[in-house]
Protein backbone atom coordinates (compact mmCIF):
# COMPACT_ATOMS: atom_id res chain seq x y z
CA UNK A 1 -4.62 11.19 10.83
CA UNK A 2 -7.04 13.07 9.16
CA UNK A 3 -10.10 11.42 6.83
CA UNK A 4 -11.89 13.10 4.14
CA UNK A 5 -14.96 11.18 2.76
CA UNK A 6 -15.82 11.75 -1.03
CA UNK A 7 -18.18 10.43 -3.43
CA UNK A 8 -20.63 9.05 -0.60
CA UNK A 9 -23.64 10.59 -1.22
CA UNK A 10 -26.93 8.86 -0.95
CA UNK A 11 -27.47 6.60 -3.36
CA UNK A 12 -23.50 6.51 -4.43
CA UNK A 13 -22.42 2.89 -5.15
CA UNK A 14 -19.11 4.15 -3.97
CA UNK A 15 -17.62 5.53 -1.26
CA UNK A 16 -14.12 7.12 -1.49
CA UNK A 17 -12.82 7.93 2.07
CA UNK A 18 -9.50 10.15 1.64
CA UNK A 19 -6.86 9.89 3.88
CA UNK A 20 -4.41 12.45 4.98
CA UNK A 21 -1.29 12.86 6.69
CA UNK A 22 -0.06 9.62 8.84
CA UNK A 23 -1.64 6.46 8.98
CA UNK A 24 -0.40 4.76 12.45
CA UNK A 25 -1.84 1.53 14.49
CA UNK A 26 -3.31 4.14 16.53
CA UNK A 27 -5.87 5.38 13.59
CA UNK A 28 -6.85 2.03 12.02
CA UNK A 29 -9.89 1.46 14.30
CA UNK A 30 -11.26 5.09 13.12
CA UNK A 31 -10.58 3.88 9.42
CA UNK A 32 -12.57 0.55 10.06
CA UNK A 33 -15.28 1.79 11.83
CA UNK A 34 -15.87 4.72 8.68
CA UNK A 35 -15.63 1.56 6.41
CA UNK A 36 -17.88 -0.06 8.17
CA UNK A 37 -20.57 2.55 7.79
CA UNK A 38 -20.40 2.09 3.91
CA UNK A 39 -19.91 -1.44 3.97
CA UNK A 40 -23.19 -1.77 5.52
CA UNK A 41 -24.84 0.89 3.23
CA UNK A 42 -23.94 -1.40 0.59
CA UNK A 43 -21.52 0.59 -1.08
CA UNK A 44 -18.29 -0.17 -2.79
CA UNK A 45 -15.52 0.87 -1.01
CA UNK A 46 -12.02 2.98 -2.21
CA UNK A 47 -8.98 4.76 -0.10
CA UNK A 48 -7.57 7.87 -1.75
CA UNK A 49 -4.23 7.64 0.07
CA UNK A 50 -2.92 10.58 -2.25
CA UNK A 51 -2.41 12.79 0.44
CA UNK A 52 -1.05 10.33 2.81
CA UNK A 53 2.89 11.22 3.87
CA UNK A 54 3.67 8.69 6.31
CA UNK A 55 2.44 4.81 7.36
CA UNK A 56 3.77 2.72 10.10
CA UNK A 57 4.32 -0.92 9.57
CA UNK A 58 0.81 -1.96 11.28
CA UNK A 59 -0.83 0.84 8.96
CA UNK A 60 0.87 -0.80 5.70
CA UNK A 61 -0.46 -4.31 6.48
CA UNK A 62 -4.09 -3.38 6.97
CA UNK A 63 -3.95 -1.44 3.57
CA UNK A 64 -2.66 -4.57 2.05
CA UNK A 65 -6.06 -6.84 4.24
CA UNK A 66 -7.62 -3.86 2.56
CA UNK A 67 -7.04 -4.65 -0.91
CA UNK A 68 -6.99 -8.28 -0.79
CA UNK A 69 -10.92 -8.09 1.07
CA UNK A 70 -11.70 -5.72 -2.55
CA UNK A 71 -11.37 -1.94 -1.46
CA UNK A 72 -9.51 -0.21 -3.76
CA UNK A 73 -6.84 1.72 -3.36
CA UNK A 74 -6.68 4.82 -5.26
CA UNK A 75 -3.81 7.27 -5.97
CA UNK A 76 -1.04 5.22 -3.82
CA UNK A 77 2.36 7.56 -3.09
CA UNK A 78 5.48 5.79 -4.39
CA UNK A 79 6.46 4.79 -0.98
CA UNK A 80 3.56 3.15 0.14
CA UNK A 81 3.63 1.44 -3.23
CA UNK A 82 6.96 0.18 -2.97
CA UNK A 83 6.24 -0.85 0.71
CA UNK A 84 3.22 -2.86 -0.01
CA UNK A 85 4.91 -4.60 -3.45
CA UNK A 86 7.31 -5.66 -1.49
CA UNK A 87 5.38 -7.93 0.66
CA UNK A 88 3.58 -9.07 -2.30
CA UNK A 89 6.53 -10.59 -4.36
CA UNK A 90 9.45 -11.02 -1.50
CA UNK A 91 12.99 -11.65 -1.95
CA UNK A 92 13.82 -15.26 -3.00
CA UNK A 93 13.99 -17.62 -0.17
CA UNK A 94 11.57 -15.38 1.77
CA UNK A 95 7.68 -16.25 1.93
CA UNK A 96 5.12 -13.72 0.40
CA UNK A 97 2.83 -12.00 2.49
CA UNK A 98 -1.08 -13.08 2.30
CA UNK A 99 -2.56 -15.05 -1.09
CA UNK A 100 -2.13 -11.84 -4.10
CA UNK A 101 -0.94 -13.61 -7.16
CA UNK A 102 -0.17 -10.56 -8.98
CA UNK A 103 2.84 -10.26 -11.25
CA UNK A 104 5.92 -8.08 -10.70
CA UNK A 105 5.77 -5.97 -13.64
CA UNK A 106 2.18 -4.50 -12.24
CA UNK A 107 4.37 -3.23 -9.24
CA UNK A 108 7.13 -2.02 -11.30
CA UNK A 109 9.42 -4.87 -10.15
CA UNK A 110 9.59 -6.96 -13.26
């Protein structure tokens, strides 16, 4: 994986740290530790995951800890999208996946 950081400029209020290519268990401690930088600068935080083109399963639930701690995630591919909907509104019968009370229709599955 490859991390591009944009938009973090002293005295930015946010910091937009691109990621490219494949997001894997492996990577997620270089992720965290770059948040962590901003987080203590104070900044807001946002993932560009436009240029993303693959995310194991472990790399799918930390975007989703991600987004429900506040970072936003910008310019999700339809994959990842789908991926991370689906463990917000689950099949009936089958538990949802943290505490996100968002509706279907915001993930397309209305």
């Amino acid at each position: 994986m490859t991390e591009r950081v944009e938009g973090a400029e002293k005295g930015s209020e946010v910091a937009i740290l691109g990621l490219v290519g494949t997001l894997s268990a492996d990577a997620l401690e270089v992720v965290e530790e770059k948040l962590g930088e901003h987080r203590q600068a104070g900044r807001k935080l946002a993932l560009d995951l436009k240029d993303l083109r693959e995310v194991d399963r472990k790399g799918c639930e930390y975007l989703r800890t991600l987004e429900e701690s506040g970072v936003e995630l910008r310019r999700m591919p339809q994959f990842l999208s789908v991926e991370i909907c689906s463990a917000r509104h689950p099949l009936p019968g089958e538990e949802p996946v943290g505490n996100d009370t968002r509706n279907r229709e915001e993930c397309g599955n209305g």
